[in-house]
C-alpha atoms as a PDB file:
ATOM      1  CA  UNK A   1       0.000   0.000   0.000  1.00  0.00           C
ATOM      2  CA  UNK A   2       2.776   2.549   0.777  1.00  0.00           C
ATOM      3  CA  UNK A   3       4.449   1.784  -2.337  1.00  0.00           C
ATOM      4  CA  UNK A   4       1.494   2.138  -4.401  1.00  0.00           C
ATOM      5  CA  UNK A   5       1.275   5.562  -2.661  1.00  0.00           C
ATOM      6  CA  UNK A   6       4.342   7.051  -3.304  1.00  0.00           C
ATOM      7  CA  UNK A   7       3.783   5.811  -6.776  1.00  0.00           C
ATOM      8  CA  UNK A   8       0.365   7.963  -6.799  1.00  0.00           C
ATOM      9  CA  UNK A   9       2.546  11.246  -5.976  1.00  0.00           C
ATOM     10  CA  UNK A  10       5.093  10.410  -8.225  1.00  0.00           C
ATOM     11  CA  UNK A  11       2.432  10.326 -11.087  1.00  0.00           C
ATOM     12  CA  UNK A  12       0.669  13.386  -9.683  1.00  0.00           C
ATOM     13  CA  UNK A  13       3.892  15.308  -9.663  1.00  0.00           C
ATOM     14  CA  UNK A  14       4.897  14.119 -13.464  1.00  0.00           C
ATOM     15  CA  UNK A  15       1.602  15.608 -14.440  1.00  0.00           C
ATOM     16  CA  UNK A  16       2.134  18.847 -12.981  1.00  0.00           C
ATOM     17  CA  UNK A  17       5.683  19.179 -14.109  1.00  0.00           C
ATOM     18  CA  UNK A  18       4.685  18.576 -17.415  1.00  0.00           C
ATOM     19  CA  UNK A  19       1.746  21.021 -17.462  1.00  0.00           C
ATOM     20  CA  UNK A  20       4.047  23.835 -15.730  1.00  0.00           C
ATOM     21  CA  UNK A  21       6.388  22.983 -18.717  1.00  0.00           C
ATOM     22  CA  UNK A  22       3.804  23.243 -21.361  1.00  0.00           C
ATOM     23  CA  UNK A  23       2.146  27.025 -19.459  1.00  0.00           C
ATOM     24  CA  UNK A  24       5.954  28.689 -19.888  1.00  0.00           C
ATOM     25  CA  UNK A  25       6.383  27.435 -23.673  1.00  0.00           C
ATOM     26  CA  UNK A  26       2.972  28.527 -24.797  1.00  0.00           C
ATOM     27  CA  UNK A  27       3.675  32.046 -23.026  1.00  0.00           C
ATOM     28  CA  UNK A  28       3.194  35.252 -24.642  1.00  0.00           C
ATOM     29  CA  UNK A  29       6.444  36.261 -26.437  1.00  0.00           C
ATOM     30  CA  UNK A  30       8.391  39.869 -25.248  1.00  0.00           C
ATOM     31  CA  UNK A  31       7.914  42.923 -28.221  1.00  0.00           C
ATOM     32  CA  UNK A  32      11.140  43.350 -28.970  1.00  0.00           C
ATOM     33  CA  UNK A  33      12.726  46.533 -30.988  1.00  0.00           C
ATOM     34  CA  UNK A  34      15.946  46.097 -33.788  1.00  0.00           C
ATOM     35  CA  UNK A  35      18.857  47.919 -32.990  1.00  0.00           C
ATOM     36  CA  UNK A  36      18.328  49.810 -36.181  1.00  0.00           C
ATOM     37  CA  UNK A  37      15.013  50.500 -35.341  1.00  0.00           C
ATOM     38  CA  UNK A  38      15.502  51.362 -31.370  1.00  0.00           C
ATOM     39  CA  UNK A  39      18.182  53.926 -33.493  1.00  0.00           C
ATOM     40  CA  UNK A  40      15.549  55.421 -35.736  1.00  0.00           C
ATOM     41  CA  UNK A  41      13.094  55.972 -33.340  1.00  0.00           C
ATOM     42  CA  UNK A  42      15.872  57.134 -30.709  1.00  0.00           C
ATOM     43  CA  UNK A  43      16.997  59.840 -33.424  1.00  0.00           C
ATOM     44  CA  UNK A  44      14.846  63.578 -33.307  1.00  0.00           C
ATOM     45  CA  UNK A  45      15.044  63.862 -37.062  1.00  0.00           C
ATOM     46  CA  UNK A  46      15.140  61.242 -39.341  1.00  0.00           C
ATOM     47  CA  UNK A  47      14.453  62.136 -43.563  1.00  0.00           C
ATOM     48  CA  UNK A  48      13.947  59.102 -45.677  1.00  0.00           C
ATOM     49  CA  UNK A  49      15.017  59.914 -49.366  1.00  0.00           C
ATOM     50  CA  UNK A  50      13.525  57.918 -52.061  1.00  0.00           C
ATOM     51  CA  UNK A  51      14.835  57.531 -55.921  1.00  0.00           C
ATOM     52  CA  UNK A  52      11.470  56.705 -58.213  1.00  0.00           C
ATOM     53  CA  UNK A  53      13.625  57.628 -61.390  1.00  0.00           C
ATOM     54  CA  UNK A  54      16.817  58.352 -61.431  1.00  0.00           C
ATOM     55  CA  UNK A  55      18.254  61.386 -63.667  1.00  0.00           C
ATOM     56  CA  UNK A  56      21.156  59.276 -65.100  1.00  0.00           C
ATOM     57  CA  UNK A  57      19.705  56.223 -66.842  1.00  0.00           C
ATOM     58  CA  UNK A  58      18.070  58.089 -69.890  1.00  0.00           C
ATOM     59  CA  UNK A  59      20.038  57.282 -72.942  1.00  0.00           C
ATOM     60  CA  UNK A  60      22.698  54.920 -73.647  1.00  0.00           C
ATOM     61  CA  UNK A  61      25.819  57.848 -72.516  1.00  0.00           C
ATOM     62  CA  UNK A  62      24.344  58.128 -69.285  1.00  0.00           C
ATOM     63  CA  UNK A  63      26.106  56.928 -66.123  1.00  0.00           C
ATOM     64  CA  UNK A  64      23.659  54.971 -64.732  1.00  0.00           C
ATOM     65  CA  UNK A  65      23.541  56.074 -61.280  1.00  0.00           C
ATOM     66  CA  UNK A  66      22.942  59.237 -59.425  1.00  0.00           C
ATOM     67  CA  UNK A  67      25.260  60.684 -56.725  1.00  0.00           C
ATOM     68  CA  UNK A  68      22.950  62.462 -54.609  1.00  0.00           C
ATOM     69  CA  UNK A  69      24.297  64.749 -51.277  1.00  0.00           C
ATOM     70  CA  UNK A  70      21.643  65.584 -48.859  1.00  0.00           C
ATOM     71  CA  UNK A  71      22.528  68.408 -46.860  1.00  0.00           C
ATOM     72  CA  UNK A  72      20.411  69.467 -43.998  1.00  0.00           C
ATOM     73  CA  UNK A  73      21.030  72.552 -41.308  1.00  0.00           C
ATOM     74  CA  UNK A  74      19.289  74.328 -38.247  1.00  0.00           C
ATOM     75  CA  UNK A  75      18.887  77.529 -38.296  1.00  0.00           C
ATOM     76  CA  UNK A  76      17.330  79.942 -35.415  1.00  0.00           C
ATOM     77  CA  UNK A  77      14.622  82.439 -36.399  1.00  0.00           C
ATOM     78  CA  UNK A  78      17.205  84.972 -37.031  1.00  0.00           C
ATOM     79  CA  UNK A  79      19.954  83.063 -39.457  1.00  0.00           C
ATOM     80  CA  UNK A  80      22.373  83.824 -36.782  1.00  0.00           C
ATOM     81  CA  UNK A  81      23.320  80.346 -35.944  1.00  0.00           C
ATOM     82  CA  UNK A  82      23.418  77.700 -38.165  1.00  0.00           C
ATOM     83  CA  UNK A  83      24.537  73.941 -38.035  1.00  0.00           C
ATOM     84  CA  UNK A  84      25.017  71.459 -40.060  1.00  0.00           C
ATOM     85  CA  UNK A  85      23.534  68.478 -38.886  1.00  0.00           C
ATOM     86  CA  UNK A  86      23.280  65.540 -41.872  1.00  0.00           C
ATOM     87  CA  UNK A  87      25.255  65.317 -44.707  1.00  0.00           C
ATOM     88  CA  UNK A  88      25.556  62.421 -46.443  1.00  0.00           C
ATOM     89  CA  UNK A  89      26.611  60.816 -50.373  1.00  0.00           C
ATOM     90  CA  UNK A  90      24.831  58.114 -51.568  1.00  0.00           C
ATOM     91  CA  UNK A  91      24.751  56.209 -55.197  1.00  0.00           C
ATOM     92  CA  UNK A  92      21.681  54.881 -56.168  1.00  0.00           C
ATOM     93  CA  UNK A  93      21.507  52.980 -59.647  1.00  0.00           C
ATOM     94  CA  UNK A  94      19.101  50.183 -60.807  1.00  0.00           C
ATOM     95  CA  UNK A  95      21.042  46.933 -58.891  1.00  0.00           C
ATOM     96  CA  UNK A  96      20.501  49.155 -55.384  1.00  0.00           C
ATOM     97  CA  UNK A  97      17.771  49.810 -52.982  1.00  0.00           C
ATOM     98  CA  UNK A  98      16.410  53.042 -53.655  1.00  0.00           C
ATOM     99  CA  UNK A  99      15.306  54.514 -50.116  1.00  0.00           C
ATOM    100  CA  UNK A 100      18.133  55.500 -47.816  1.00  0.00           C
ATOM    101  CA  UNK A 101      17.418  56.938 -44.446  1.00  0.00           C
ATOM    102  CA  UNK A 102      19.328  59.907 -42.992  1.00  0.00           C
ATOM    103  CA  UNK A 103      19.495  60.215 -39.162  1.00  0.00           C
ATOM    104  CA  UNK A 104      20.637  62.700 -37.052  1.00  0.00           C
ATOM    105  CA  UNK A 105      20.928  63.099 -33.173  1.00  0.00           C
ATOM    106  CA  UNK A 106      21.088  66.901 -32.811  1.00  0.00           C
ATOM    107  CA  UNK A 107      18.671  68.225 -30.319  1.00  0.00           C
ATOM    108  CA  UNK A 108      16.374  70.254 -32.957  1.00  0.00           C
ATOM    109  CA  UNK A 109      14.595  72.894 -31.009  1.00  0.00           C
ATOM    110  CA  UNK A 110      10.639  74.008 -32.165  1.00  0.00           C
ATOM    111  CA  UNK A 111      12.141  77.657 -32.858  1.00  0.00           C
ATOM    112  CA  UNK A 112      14.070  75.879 -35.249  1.00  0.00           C
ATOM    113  CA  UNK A 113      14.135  76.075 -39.158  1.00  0.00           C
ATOM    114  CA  UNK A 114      15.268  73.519 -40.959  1.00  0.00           C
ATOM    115  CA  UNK A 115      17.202  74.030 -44.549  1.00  0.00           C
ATOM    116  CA  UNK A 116      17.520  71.190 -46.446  1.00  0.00           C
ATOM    117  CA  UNK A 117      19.390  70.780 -49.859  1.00  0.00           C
ATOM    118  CA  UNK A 118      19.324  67.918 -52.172  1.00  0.00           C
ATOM    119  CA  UNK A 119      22.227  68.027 -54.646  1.00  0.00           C
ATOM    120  CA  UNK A 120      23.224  65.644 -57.835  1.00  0.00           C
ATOM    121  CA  UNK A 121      27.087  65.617 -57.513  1.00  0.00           C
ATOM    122  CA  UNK A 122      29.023  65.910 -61.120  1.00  0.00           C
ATOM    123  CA  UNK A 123      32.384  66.542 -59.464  1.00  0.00           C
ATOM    124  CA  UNK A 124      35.091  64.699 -57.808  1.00  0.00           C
ATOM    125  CA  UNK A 125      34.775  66.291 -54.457  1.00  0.00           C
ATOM    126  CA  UNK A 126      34.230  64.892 -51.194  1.00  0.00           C
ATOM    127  CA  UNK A 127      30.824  65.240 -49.440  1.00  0.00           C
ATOM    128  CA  UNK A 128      32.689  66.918 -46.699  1.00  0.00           C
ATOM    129  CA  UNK A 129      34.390  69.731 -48.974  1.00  0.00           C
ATOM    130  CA  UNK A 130      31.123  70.232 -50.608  1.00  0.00           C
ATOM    131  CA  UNK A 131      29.243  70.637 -47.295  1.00  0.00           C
ATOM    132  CA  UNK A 132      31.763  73.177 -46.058  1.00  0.00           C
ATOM    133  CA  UNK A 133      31.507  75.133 -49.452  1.00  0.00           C
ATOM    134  CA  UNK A 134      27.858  75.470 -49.181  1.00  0.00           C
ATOM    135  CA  UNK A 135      27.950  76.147 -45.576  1.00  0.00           C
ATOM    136  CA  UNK A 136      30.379  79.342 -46.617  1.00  0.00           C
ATOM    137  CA  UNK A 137      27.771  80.532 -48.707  1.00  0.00           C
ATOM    138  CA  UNK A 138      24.435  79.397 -47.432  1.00  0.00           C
ATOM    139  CA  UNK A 139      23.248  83.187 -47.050  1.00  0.00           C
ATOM    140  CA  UNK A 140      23.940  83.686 -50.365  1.00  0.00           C
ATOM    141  CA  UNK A 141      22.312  80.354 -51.846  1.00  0.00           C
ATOM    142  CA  UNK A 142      19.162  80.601 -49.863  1.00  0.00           C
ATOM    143  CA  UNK A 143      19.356  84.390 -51.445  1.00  0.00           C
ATOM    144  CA  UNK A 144      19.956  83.781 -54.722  1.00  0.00           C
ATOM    145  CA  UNK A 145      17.389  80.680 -54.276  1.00  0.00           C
ATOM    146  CA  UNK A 146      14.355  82.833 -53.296  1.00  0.00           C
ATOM    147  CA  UNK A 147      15.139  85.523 -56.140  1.00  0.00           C
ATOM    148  CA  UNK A 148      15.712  82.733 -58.393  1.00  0.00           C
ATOM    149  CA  UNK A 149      18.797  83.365 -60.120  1.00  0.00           C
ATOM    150  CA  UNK A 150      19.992  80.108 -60.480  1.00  0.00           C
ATOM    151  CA  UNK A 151      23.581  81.540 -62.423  1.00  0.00           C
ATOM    152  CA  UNK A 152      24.772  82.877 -58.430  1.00  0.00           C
ATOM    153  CA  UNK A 153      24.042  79.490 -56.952  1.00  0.00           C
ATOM    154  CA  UNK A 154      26.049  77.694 -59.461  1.00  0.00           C
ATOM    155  CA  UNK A 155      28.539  80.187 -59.092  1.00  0.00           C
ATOM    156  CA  UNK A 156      28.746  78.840 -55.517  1.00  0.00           C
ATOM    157  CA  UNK A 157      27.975  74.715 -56.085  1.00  0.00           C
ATOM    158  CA  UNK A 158      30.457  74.968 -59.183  1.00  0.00           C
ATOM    159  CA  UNK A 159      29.823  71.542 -61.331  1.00  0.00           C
ATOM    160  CA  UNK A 160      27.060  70.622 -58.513  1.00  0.00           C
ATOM    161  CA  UNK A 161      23.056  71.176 -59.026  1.00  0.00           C
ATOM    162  CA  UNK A 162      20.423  71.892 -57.052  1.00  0.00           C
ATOM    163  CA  UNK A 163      17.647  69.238 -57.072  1.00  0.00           C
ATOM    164  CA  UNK A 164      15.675  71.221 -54.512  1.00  0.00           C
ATOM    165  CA  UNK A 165      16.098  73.369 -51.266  1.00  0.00           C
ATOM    166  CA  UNK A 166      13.860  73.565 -48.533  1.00  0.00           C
ATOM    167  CA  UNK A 167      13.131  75.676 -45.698  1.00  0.00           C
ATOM    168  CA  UNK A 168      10.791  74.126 -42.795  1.00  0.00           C
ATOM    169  CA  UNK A 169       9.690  75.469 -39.896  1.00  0.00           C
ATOM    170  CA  UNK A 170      10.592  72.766 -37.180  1.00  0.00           C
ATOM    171  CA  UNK A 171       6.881  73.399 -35.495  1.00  0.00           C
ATOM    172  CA  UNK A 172       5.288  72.114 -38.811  1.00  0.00           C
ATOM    173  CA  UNK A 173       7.143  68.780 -38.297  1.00  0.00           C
ATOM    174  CA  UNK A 174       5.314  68.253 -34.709  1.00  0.00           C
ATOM    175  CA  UNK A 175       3.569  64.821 -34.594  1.00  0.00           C
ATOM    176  CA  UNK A 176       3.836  64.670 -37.733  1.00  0.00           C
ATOM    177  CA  UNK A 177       6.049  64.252 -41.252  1.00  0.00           C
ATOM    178  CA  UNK A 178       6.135  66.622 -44.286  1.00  0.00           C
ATOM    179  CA  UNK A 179       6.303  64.860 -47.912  1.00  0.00           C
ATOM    180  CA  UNK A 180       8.331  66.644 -51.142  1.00  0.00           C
ATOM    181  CA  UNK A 181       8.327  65.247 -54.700  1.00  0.00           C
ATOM    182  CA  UNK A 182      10.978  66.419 -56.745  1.00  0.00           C
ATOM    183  CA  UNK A 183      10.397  65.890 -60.380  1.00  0.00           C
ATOM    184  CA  UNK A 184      12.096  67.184 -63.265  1.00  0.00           C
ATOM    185  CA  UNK A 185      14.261  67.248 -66.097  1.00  0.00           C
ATOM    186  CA  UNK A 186      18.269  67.431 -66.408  1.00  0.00           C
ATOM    187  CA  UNK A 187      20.411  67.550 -69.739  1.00  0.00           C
ATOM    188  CA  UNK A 188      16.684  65.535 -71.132  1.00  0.00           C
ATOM    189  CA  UNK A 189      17.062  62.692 -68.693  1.00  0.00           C
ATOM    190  CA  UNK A 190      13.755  62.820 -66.543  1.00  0.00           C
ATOM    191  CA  UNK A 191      13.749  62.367 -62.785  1.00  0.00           C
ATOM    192  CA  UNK A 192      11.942  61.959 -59.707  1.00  0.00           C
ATOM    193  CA  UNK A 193      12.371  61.944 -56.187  1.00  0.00           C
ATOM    194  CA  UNK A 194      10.906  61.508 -52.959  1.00  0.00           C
ATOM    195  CA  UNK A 195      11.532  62.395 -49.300  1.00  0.00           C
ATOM    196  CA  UNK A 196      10.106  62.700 -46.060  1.00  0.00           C
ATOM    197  CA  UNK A 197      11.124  64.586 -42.767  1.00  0.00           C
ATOM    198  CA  UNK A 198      10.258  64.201 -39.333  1.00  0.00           C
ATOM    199  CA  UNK A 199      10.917  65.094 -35.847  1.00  0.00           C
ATOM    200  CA  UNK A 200      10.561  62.537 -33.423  1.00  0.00           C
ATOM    201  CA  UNK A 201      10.691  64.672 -30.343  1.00  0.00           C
ATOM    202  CA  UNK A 202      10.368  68.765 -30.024  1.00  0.00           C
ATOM    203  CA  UNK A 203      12.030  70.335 -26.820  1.00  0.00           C
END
């Protein structure tokens, strides 16, 4: 009788292993966030550039890819101070994803403007000469920009052009993005791009 017993409470104690065992592997899984992600959303301003047609694969002379410089600043209300706070080179052709996201991890204040330059680079430069040559002269591009006289900003971008330039006030961008389309035409080759800013968190 005992051992029939302790043979009852070994069985018992099986069964409730097993079922303790079977209650942990059918548990609800942790959400977990990528490290690239954790990054992205981590980052106060993020601007995802997108390449829908790129301005070098028009005719058979044509490079194939496009060498694109995104260039963003801050700016206070006043243009007094002004930083630089992406710049960046990529290549896009038609073997290569064509969305690339800039970060960057510069407090941006809502008093803030932000000027943002896309450029198609023709030149052997480095992105970081290029950035300091426009910063030199940013005054005098975002002039010559609003009066439209595109011969004084390629006097300052030399063999580089001007996709677009934008100004945004940084307290347009709360809780929520802004979307530009850039279409157009250079030396008859037809392009088109997209991008998209946002501010994660305003100070």
């Amino acid at each position: 009788m005992y051992k029939s017993r302790l043979l009852s409470l070994i069985s018992i104690g099986f069964i409730i292993l097993i079922l303790l065992v079977s209650c942990r592997s059918t548990s609800i899984p942790k959400f977990t966030i990528s490290e690239s992600d954790s990054i992205a959303l981590a980052a106060p301003l993020v601007v995802t550039l997108t390449a829908q047609d790129l301005t070098e694969d028009g005719s058979q002379v044509s490079s194939g890819n496009d060498e694109i410089a995104l260039l963003c600043y801050t700016s206070s209300d006043s243009g007094a101070h002004i930083l630089s706070v992406i710049k960046d080179l990529t290549i896009f052709d038609k073997n290569t994803d064509k969305t690339k996201t800039y970060l960057s991890h510069t407090n941006i204040r809502s008093s803030d403007q932000l000027i943002l330059l896309v450029l198609e680079i023709d030149s052997e430069r480095s992105i970081s000469e290029i950035e300091r040559a426009v910063q030199k002269h940013l005054k005098e591009i975002l002039t010559a920009y609003k009066s439209r006289n595109s011969t004084q900003i390629q006097k300052y971008l030399q063999d580089e052009d001007l996709l677009t330039l934008e100004i945004i006030p940084v307290s347009l961008l709360k809780d929520k993005s802004q979307t530009f389309q850039l279409n157009g035409f250079r030396l008859f080759d037809k392009y088109a791009y997209q991008f998209v800013v946002k501010v994660n968190s305003i100070p």
